[in-house]
Protein backbone atom coordinates (compact mmCIF):
# COMPACT_ATOMS: atom_id res chain seq x y z
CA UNK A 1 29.81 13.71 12.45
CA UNK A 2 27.84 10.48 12.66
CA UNK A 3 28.74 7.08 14.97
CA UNK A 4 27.76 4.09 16.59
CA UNK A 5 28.90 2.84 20.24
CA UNK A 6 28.72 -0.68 21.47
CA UNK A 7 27.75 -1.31 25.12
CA UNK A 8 27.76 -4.29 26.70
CA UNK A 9 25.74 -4.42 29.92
CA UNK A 10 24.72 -6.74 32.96
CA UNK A 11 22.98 -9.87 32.42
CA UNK A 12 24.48 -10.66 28.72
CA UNK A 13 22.51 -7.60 27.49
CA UNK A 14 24.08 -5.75 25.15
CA UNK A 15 23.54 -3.15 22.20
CA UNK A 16 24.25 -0.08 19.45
CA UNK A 17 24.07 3.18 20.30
CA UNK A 18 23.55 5.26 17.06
CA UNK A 19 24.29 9.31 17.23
CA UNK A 20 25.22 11.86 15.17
CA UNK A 21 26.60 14.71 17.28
CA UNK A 22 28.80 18.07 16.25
CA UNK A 23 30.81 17.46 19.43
CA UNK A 24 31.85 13.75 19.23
CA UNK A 25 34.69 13.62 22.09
CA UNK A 26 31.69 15.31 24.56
CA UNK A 27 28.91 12.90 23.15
CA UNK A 28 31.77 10.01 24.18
CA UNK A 29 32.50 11.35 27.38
CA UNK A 30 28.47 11.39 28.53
CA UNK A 31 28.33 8.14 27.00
CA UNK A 32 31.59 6.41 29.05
CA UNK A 33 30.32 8.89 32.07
CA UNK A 34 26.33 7.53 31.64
CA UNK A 35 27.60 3.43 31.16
CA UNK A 36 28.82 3.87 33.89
CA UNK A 37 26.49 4.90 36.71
CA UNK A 38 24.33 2.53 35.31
CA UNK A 39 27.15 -0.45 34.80
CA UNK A 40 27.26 -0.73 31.37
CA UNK A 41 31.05 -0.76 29.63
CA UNK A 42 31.65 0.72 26.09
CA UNK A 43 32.69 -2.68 24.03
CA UNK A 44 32.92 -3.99 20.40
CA UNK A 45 29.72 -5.72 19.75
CA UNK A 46 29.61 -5.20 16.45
CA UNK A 47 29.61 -9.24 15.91
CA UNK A 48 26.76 -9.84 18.14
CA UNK A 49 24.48 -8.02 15.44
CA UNK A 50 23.56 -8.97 11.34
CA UNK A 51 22.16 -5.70 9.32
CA UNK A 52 18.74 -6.57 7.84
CA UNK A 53 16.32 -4.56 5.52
CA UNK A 54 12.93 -4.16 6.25
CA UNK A 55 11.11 -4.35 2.92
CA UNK A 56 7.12 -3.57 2.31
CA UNK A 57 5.30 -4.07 -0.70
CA UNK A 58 1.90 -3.73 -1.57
CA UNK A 59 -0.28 -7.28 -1.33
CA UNK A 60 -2.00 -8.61 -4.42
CA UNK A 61 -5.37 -7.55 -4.27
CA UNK A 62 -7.40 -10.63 -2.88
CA UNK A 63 -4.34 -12.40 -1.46
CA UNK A 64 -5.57 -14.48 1.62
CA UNK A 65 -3.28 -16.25 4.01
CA UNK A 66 -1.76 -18.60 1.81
CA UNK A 67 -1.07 -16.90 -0.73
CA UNK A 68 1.07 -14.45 1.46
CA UNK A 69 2.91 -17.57 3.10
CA UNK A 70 3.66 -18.38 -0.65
CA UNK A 71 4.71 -15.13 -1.41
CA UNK A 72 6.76 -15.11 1.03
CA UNK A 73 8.51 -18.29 0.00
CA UNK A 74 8.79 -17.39 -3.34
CA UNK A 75 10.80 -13.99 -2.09
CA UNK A 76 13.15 -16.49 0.25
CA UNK A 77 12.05 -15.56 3.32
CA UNK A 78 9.90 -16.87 6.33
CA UNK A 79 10.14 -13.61 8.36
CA UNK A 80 7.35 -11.59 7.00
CA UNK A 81 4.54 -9.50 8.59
CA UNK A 82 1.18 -8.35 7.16
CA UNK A 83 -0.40 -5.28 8.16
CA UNK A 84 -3.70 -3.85 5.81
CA UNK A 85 -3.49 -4.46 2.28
CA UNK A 86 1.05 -4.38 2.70
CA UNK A 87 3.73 -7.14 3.78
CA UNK A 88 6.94 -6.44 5.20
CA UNK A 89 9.69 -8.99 4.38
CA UNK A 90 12.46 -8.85 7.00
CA UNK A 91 16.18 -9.70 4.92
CA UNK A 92 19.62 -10.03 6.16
CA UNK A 93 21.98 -7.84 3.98
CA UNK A 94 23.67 -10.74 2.32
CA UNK A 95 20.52 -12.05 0.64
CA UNK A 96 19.17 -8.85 -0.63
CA UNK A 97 20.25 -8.92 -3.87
CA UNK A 98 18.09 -12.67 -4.71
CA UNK A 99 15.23 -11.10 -2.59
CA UNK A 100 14.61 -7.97 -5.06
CA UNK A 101 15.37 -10.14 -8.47
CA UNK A 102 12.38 -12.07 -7.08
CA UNK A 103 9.81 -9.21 -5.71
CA UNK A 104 10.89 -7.77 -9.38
CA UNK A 105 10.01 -11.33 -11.00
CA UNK A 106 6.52 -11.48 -8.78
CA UNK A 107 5.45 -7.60 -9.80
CA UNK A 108 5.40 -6.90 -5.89
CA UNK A 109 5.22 -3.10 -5.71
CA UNK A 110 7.52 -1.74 -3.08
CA UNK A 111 6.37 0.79 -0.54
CA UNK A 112 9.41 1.79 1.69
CA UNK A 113 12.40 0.33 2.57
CA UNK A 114 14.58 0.58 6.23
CA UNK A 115 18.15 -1.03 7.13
CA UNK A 116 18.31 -1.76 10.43
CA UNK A 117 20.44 -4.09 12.79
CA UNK A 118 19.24 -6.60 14.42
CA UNK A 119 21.02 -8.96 17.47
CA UNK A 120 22.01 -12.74 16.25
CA UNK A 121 20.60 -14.14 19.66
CA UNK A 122 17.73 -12.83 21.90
CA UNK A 123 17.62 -12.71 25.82
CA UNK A 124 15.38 -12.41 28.14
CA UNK A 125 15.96 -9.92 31.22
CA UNK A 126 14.38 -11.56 34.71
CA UNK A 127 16.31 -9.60 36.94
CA UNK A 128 14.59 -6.85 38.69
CA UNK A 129 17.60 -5.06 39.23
CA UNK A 130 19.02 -5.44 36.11
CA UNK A 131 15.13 -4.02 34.68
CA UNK A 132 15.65 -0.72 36.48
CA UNK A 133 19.67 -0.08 35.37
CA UNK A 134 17.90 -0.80 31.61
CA UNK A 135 15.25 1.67 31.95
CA UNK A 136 16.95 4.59 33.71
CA UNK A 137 20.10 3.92 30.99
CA UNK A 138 17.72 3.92 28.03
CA UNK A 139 16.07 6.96 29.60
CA UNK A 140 19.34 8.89 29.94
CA UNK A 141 20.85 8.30 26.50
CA UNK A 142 17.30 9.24 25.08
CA UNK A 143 16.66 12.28 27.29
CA UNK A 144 20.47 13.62 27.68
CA UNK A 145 22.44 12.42 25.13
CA UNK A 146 23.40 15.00 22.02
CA UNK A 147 22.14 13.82 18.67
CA UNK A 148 20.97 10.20 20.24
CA UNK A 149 18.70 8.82 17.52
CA UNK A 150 18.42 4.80 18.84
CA UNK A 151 19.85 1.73 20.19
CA UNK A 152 19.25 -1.18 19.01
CA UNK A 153 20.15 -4.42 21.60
CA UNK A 154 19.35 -8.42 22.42
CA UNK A 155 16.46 -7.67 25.10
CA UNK A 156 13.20 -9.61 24.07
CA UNK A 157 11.09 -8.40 26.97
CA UNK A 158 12.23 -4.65 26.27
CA UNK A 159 8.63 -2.97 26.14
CA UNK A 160 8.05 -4.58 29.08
CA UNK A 161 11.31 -3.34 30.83
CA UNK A 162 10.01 0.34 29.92
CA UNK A 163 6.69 0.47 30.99
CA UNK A 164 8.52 1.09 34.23
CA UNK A 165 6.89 -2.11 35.95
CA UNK A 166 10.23 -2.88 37.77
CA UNK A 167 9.97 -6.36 39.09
């Protein structure tokens, strides 16, 4: 059995916690029992979040900057990244279908593909407190909790929030 649990958290943070677990009712009772300790609340955030597909396609041999940016614009989107000789396009679910008539149109070749959420509004986390309930919760559901396999959330700063440099 698969499912995703909405947290909301101190600070405006919130997020998604995606699991797939054999023993649901137990993999809800750590989660209520972990939100907890670390004052977190289980929550419908469901709004707070817009599914997106990651999309990357091989570049056109010789294609410098512009050329990408115009790629890009010709696919109808400005949230793109280039890494090597590949660009990943970044699309919200409801414009997919216009997105791969066009890569189709342009002869992009497409190299993988991954759906994903993503929050509708960013924050950043100052609090030093508020750092160390993030990292030891994070820590838990990764390290404890049965068939945890992410969690996506609204922290910008995140990486920096886990390198355990509590402020």
């Amino acid at each position: 059995s698969s499912g995703i649990n909405a947290e909301y958290g101190p600070a405006g943070v919130f997020g998604m916690i995606c699991c797939a677990s054999t023993s649901p009712n137990k993999t809800q009772n750590d989660l209520i029992s972990y939100s907890r300790r670390y004052g977190f609340k289980l929550s419908n955030v469901g709004f707070q979040f817009c599914r997106v597909k990651d999309v990357t396609c091989e570049l056109p041999e010789g294609a410098g900057e512009e050329e990408v940016e115009e790629l890009a614009l010709q696919c109808g989107t400005e949230e793109y990244s280039v890494e090597g000789n590949t660009i990943t396009f970044t699309i919200p679910e409801e414009e997919q279908k216009g997105f791969f008539e066009e890569v189709k149109a342009l002869g992009l070749v497409i190299c993988s593909q991954e759906a994903r959420w993503e929050a509708r509004e960013m924050i950043e986390v100052k609090d030093g407190d508020t750092w160390k309930r993030i990292a030891l919760f994070m820590e838990m559901m990764e390290t404890n909790l049965e068939g945890y396999e992410r969690i996506y959330h609204n922290i910008e700063n995140i990486d920096e929030i886990l390198s355990g440099k509590y402020r």
